[in-house]
PDB file of N, CA and C in Angstrom:
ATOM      1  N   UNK A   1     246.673 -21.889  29.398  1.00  0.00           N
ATOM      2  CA  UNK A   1     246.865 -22.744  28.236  1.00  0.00           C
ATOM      3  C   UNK A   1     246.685 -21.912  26.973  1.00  0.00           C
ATOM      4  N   UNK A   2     247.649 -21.965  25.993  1.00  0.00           N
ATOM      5  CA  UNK A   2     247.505 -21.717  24.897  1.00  0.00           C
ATOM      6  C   UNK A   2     245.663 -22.190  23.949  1.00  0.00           C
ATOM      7  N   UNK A   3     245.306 -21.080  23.398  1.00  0.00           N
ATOM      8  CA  UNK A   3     244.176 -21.500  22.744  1.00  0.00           C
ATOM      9  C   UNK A   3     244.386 -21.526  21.477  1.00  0.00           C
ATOM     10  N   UNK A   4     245.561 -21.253  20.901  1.00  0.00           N
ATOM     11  CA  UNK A   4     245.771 -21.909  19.241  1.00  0.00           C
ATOM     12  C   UNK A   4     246.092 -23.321  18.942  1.00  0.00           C
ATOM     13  N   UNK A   5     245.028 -23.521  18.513  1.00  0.00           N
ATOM     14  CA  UNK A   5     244.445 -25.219  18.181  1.00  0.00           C
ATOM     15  C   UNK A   5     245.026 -25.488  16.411  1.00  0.00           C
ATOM     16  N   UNK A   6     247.092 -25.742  16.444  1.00  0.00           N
ATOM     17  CA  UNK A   6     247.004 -25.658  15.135  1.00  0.00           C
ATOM     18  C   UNK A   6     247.252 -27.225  14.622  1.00  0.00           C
ATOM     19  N   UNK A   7     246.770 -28.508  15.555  1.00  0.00           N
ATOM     20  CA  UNK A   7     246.553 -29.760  15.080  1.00  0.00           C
ATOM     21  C   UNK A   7     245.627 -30.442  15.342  1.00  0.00           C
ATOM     22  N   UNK A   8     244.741 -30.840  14.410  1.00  0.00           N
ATOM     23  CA  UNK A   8     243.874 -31.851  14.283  1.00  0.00           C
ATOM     24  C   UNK A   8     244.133 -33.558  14.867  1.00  0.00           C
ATOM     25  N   UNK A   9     243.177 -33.519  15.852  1.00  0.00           N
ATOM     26  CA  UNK A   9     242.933 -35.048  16.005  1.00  0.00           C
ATOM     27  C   UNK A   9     241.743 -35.838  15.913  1.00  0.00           C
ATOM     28  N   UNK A  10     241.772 -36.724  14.995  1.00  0.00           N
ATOM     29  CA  UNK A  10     240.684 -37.785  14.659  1.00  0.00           C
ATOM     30  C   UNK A  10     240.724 -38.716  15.232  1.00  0.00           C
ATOM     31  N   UNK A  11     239.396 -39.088  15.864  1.00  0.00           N
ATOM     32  CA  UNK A  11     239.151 -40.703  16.495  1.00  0.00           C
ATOM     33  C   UNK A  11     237.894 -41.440  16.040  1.00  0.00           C
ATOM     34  N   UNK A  12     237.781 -41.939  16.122  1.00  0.00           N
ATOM     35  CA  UNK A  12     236.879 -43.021  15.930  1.00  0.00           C
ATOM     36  C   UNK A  12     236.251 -43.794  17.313  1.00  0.00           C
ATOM     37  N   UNK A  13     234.822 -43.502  17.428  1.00  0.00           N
ATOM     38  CA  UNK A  13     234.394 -43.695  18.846  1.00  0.00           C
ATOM     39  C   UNK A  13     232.969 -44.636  18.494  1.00  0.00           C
ATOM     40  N   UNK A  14     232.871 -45.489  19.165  1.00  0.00           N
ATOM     41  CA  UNK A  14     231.420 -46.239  19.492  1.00  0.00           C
ATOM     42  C   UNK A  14     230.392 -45.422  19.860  1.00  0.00           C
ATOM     43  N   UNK A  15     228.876 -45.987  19.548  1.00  0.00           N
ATOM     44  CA  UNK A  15     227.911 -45.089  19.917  1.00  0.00           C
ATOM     45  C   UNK A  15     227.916 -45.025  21.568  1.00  0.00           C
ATOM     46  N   UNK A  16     228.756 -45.951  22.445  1.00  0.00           N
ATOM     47  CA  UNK A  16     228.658 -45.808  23.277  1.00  0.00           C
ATOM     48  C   UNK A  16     229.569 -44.509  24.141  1.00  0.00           C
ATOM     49  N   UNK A  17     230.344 -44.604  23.622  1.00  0.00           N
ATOM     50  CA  UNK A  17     231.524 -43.733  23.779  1.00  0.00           C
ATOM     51  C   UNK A  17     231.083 -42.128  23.492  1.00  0.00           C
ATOM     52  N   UNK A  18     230.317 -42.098  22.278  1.00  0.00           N
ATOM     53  CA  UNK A  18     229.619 -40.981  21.918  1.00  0.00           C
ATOM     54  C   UNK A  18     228.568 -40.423  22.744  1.00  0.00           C
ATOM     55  N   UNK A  19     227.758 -41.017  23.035  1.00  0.00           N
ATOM     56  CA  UNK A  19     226.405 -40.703  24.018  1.00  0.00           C
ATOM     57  C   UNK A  19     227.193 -40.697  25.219  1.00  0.00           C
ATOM     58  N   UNK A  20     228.156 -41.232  26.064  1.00  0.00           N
ATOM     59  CA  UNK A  20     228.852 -40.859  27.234  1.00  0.00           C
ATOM     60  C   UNK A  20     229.274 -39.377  27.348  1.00  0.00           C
ATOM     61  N   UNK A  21     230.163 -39.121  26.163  1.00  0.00           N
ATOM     62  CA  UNK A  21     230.692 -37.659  26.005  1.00  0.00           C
ATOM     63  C   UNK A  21     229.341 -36.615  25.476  1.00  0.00           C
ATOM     64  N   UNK A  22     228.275 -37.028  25.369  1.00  0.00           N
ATOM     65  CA  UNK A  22     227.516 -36.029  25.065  1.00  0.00           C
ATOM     66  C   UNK A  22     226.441 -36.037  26.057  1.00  0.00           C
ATOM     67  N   UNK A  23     226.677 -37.024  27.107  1.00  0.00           N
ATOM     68  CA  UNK A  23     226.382 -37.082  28.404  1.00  0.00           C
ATOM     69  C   UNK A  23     226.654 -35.958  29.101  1.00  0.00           C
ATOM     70  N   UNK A  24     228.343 -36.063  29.367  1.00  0.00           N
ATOM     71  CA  UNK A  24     228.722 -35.095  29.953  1.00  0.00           C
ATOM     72  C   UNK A  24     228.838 -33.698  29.169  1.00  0.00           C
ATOM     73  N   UNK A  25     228.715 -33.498  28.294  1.00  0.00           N
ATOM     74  CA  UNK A  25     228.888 -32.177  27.772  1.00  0.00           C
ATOM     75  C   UNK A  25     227.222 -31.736  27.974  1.00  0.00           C
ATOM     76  N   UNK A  26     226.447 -32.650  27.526  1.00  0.00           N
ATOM     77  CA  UNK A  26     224.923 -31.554  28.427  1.00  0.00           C
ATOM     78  C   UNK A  26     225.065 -31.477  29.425  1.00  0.00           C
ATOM     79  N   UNK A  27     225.634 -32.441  30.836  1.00  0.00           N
ATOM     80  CA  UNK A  27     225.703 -32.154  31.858  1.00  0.00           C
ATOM     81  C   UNK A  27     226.141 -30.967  31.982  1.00  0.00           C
ATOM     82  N   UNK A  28     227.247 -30.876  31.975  1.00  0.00           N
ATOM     83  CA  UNK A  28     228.127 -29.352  32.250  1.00  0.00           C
ATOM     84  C   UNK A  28     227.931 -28.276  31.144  1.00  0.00           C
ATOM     85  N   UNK A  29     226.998 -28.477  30.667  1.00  0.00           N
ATOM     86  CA  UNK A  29     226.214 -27.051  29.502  1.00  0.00           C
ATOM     87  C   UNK A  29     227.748 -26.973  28.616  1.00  0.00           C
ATOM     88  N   UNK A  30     228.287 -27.919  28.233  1.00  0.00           N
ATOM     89  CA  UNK A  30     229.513 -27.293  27.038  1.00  0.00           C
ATOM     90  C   UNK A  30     228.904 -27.090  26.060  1.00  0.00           C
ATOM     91  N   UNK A  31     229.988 -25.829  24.791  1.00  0.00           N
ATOM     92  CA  UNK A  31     229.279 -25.934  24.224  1.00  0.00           C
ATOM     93  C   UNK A  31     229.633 -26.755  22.685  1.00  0.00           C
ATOM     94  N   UNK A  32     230.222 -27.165  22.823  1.00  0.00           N
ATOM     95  CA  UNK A  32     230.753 -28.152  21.700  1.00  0.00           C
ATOM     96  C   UNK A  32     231.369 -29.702  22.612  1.00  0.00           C
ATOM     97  N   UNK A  33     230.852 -30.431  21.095  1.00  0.00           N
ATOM     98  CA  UNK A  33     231.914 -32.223  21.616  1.00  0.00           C
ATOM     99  C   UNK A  33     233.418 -31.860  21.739  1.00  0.00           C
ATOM    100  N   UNK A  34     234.264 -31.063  21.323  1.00  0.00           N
ATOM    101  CA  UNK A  34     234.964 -30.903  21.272  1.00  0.00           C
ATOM    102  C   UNK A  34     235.431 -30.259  22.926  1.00  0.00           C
ATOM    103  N   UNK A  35     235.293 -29.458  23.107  1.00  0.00           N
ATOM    104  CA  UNK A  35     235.243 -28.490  24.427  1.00  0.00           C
ATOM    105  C   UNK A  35     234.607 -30.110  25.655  1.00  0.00           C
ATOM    106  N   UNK A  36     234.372 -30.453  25.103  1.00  0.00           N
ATOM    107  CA  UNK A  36     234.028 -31.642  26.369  1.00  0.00           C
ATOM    108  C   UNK A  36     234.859 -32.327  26.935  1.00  0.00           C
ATOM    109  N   UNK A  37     235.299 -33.216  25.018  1.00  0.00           N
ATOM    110  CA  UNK A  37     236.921 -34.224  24.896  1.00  0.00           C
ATOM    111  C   UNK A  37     237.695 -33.335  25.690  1.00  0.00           C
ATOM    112  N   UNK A  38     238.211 -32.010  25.313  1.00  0.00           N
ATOM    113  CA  UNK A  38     239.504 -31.529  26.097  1.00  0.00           C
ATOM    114  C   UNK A  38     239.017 -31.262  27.430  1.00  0.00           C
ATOM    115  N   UNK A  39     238.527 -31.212  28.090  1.00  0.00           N
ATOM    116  CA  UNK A  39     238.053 -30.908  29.397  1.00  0.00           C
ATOM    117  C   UNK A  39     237.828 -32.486  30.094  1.00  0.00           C
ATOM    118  N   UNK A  40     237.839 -33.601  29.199  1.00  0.00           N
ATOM    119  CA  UNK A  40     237.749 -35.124  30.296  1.00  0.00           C
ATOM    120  C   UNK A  40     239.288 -35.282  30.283  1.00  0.00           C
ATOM    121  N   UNK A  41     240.062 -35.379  28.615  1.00  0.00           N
ATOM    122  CA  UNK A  41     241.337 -35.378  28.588  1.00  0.00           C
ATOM    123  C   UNK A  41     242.128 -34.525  29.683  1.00  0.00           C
ATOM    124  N   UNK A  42     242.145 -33.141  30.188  1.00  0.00           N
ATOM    125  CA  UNK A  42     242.370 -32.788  31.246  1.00  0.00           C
ATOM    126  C   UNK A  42     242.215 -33.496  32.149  1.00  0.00           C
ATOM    127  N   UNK A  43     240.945 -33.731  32.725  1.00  0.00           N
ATOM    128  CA  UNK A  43     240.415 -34.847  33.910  1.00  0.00           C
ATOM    129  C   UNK A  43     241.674 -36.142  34.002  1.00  0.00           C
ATOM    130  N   UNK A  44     241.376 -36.651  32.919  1.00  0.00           N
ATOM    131  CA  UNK A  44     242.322 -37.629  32.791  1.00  0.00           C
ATOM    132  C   UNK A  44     244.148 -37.592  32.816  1.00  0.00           C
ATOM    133  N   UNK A  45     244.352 -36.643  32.199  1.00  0.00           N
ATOM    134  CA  UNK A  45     245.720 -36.372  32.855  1.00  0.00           C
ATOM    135  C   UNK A  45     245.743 -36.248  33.700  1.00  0.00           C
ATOM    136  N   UNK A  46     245.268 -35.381  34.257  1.00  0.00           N
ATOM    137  CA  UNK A  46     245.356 -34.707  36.210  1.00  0.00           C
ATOM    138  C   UNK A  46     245.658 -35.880  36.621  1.00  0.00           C
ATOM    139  N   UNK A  47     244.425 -36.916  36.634  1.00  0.00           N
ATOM    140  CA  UNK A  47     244.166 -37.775  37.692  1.00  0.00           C
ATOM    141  C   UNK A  47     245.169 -39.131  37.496  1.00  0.00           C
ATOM    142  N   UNK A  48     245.943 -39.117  36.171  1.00  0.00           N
ATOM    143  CA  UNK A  48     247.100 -40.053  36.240  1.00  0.00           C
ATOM    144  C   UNK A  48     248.413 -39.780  35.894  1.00  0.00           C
ATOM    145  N   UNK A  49     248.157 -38.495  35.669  1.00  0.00           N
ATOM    146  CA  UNK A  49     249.834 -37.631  35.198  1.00  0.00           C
ATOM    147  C   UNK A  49     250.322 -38.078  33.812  1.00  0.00           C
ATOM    148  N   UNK A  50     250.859 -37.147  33.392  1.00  0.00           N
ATOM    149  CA  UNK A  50     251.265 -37.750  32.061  1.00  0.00           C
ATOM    150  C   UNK A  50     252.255 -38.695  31.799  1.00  0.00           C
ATOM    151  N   UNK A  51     252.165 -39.944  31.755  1.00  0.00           N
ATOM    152  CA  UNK A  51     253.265 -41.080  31.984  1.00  0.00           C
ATOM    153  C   UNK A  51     252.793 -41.686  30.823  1.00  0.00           C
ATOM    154  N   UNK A  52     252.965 -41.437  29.677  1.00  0.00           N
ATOM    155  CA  UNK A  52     252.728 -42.395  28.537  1.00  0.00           C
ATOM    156  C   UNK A  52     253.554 -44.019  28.813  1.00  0.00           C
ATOM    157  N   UNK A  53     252.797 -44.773  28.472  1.00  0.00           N
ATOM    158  CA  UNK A  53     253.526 -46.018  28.709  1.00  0.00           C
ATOM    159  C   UNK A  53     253.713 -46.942  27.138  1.00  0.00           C
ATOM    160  N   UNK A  54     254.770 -47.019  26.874  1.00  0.00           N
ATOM    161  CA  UNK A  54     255.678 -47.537  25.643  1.00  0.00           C
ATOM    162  C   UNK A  54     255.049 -49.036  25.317  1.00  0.00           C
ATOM    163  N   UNK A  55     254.627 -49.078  23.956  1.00  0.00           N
ATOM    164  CA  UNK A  55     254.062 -50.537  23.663  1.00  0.00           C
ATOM    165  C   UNK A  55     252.989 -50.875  23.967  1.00  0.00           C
ATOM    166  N   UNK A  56     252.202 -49.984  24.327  1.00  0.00           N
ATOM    167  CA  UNK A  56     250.357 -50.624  24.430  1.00  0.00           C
ATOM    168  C   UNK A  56     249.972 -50.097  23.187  1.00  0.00           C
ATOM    169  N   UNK A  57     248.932 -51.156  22.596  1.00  0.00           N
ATOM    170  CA  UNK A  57     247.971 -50.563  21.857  1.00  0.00           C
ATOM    171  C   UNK A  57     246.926 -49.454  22.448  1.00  0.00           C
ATOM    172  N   UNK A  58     246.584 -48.789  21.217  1.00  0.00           N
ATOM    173  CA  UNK A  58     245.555 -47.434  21.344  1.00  0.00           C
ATOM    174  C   UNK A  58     244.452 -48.200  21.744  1.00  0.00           C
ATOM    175  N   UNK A  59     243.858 -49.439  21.309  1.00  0.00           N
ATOM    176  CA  UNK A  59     243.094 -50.304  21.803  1.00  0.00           C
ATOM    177  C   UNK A  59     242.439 -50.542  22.413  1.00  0.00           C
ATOM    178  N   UNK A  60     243.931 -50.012  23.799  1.00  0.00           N
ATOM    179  CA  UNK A  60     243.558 -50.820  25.611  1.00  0.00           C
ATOM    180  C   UNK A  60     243.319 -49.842  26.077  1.00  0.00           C
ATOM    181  N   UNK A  61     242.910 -48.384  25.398  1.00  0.00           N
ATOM    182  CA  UNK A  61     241.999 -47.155  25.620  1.00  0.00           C
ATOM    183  C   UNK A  61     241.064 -46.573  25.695  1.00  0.00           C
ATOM    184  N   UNK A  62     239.998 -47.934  24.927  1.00  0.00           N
ATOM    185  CA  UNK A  62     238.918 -47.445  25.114  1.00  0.00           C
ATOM    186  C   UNK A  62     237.902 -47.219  26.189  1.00  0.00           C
ATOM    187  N   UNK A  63     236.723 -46.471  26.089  1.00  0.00           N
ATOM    188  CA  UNK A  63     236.200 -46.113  27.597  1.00  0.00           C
ATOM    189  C   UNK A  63     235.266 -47.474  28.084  1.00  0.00           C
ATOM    190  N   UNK A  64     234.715 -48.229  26.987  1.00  0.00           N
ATOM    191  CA  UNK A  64     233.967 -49.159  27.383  1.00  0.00           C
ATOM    192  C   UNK A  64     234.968 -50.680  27.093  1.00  0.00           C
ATOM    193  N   UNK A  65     234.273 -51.660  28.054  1.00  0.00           N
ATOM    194  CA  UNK A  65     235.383 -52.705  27.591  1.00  0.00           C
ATOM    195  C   UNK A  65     235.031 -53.352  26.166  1.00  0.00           C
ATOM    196  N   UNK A  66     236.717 -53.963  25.555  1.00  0.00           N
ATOM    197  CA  UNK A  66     237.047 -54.422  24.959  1.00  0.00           C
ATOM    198  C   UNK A  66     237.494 -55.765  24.985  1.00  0.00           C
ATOM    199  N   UNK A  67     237.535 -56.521  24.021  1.00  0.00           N
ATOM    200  CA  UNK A  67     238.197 -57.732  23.800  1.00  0.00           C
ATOM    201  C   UNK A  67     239.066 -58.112  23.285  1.00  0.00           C
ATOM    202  N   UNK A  68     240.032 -59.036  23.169  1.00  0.00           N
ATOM    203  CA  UNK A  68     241.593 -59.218  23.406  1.00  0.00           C
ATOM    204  C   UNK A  68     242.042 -58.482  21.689  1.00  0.00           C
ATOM    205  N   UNK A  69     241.061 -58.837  20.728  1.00  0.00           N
ATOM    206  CA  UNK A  69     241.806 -57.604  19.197  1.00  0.00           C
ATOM    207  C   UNK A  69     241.302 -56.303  19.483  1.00  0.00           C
ATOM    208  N   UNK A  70     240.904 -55.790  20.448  1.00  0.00           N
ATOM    209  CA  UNK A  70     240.430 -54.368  20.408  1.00  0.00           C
ATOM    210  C   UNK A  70     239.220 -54.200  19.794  1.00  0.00           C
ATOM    211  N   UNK A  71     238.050 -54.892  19.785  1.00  0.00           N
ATOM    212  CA  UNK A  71     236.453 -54.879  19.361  1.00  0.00           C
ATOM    213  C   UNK A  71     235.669 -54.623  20.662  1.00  0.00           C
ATOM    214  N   UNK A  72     234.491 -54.169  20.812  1.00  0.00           N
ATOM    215  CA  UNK A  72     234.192 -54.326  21.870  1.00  0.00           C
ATOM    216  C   UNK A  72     233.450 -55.936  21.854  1.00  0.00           C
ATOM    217  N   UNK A  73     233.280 -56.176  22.867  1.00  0.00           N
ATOM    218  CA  UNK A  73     232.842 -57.492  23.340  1.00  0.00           C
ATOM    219  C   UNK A  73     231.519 -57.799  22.634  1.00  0.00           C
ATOM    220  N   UNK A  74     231.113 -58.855  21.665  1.00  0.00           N
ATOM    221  CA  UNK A  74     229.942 -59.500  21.731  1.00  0.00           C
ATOM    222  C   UNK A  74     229.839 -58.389  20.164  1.00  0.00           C
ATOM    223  N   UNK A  75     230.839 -57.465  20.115  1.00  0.00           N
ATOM    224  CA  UNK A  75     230.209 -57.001  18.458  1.00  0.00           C
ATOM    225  C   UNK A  75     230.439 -57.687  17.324  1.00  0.00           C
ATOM    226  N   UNK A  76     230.270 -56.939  15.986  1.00  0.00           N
ATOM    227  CA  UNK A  76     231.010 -57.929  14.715  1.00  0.00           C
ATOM    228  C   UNK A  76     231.406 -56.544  14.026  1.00  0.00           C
ATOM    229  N   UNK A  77     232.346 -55.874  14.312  1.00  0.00           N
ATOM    230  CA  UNK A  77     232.951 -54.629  13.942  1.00  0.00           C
ATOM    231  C   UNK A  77     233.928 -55.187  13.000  1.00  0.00           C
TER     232      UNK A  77
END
C-alpha cells in the first residue's frame, strides 16, 4: 500500500465509539488513533469486500446502535 496520505478525513464519533477504538489501539500497542482507524477499516473491508451500497445514509454506520434519524438511542444529541 501506498503510504502517501494526501487526503484528509474527518468524522465525528461518540465517546463510545472513541473508547472502543482506543480500546483496540492499546490492545494491539498502535501507535496513533489514526494507525488503528486504518487497520479496523482494513478489517472491515476484508471481511465484506468493497461493495459500497447506493442510497444509505452515513448514519446506518455507526459502530454502536442507532435510532431511526441517526442519534444514538435514548440521547438528546
Amino acid at each position: 500500500m501506498n503510504d502517501l496520505r494526501a487526503e484528509r478525513l474527518q468524522i465525528m464519533l461518540s465517546p463510545e465509539e472513541l473508547a472502543a477504538i482506543d480500546d483496540f489501539r492499546f490492545k494491539h500497542r498502535m501507535p496513533t488513533r489514526a494507525a488503528a482507524v486504518r487497520e479496523l477499516l482494513k478489517f472491515g473491508l476484508a471481511a465484506v469486500g468493497v461493495d459500497a451500497v447506493a442510497g444509505v445514509k452515513s448514519s446506518s454506520f455507526g459502530v454502536f446502535g442507532r435510532g431511526p434519524d441517526g442519534h444514538t438511542e435514548g440521547g438528546n444529541d
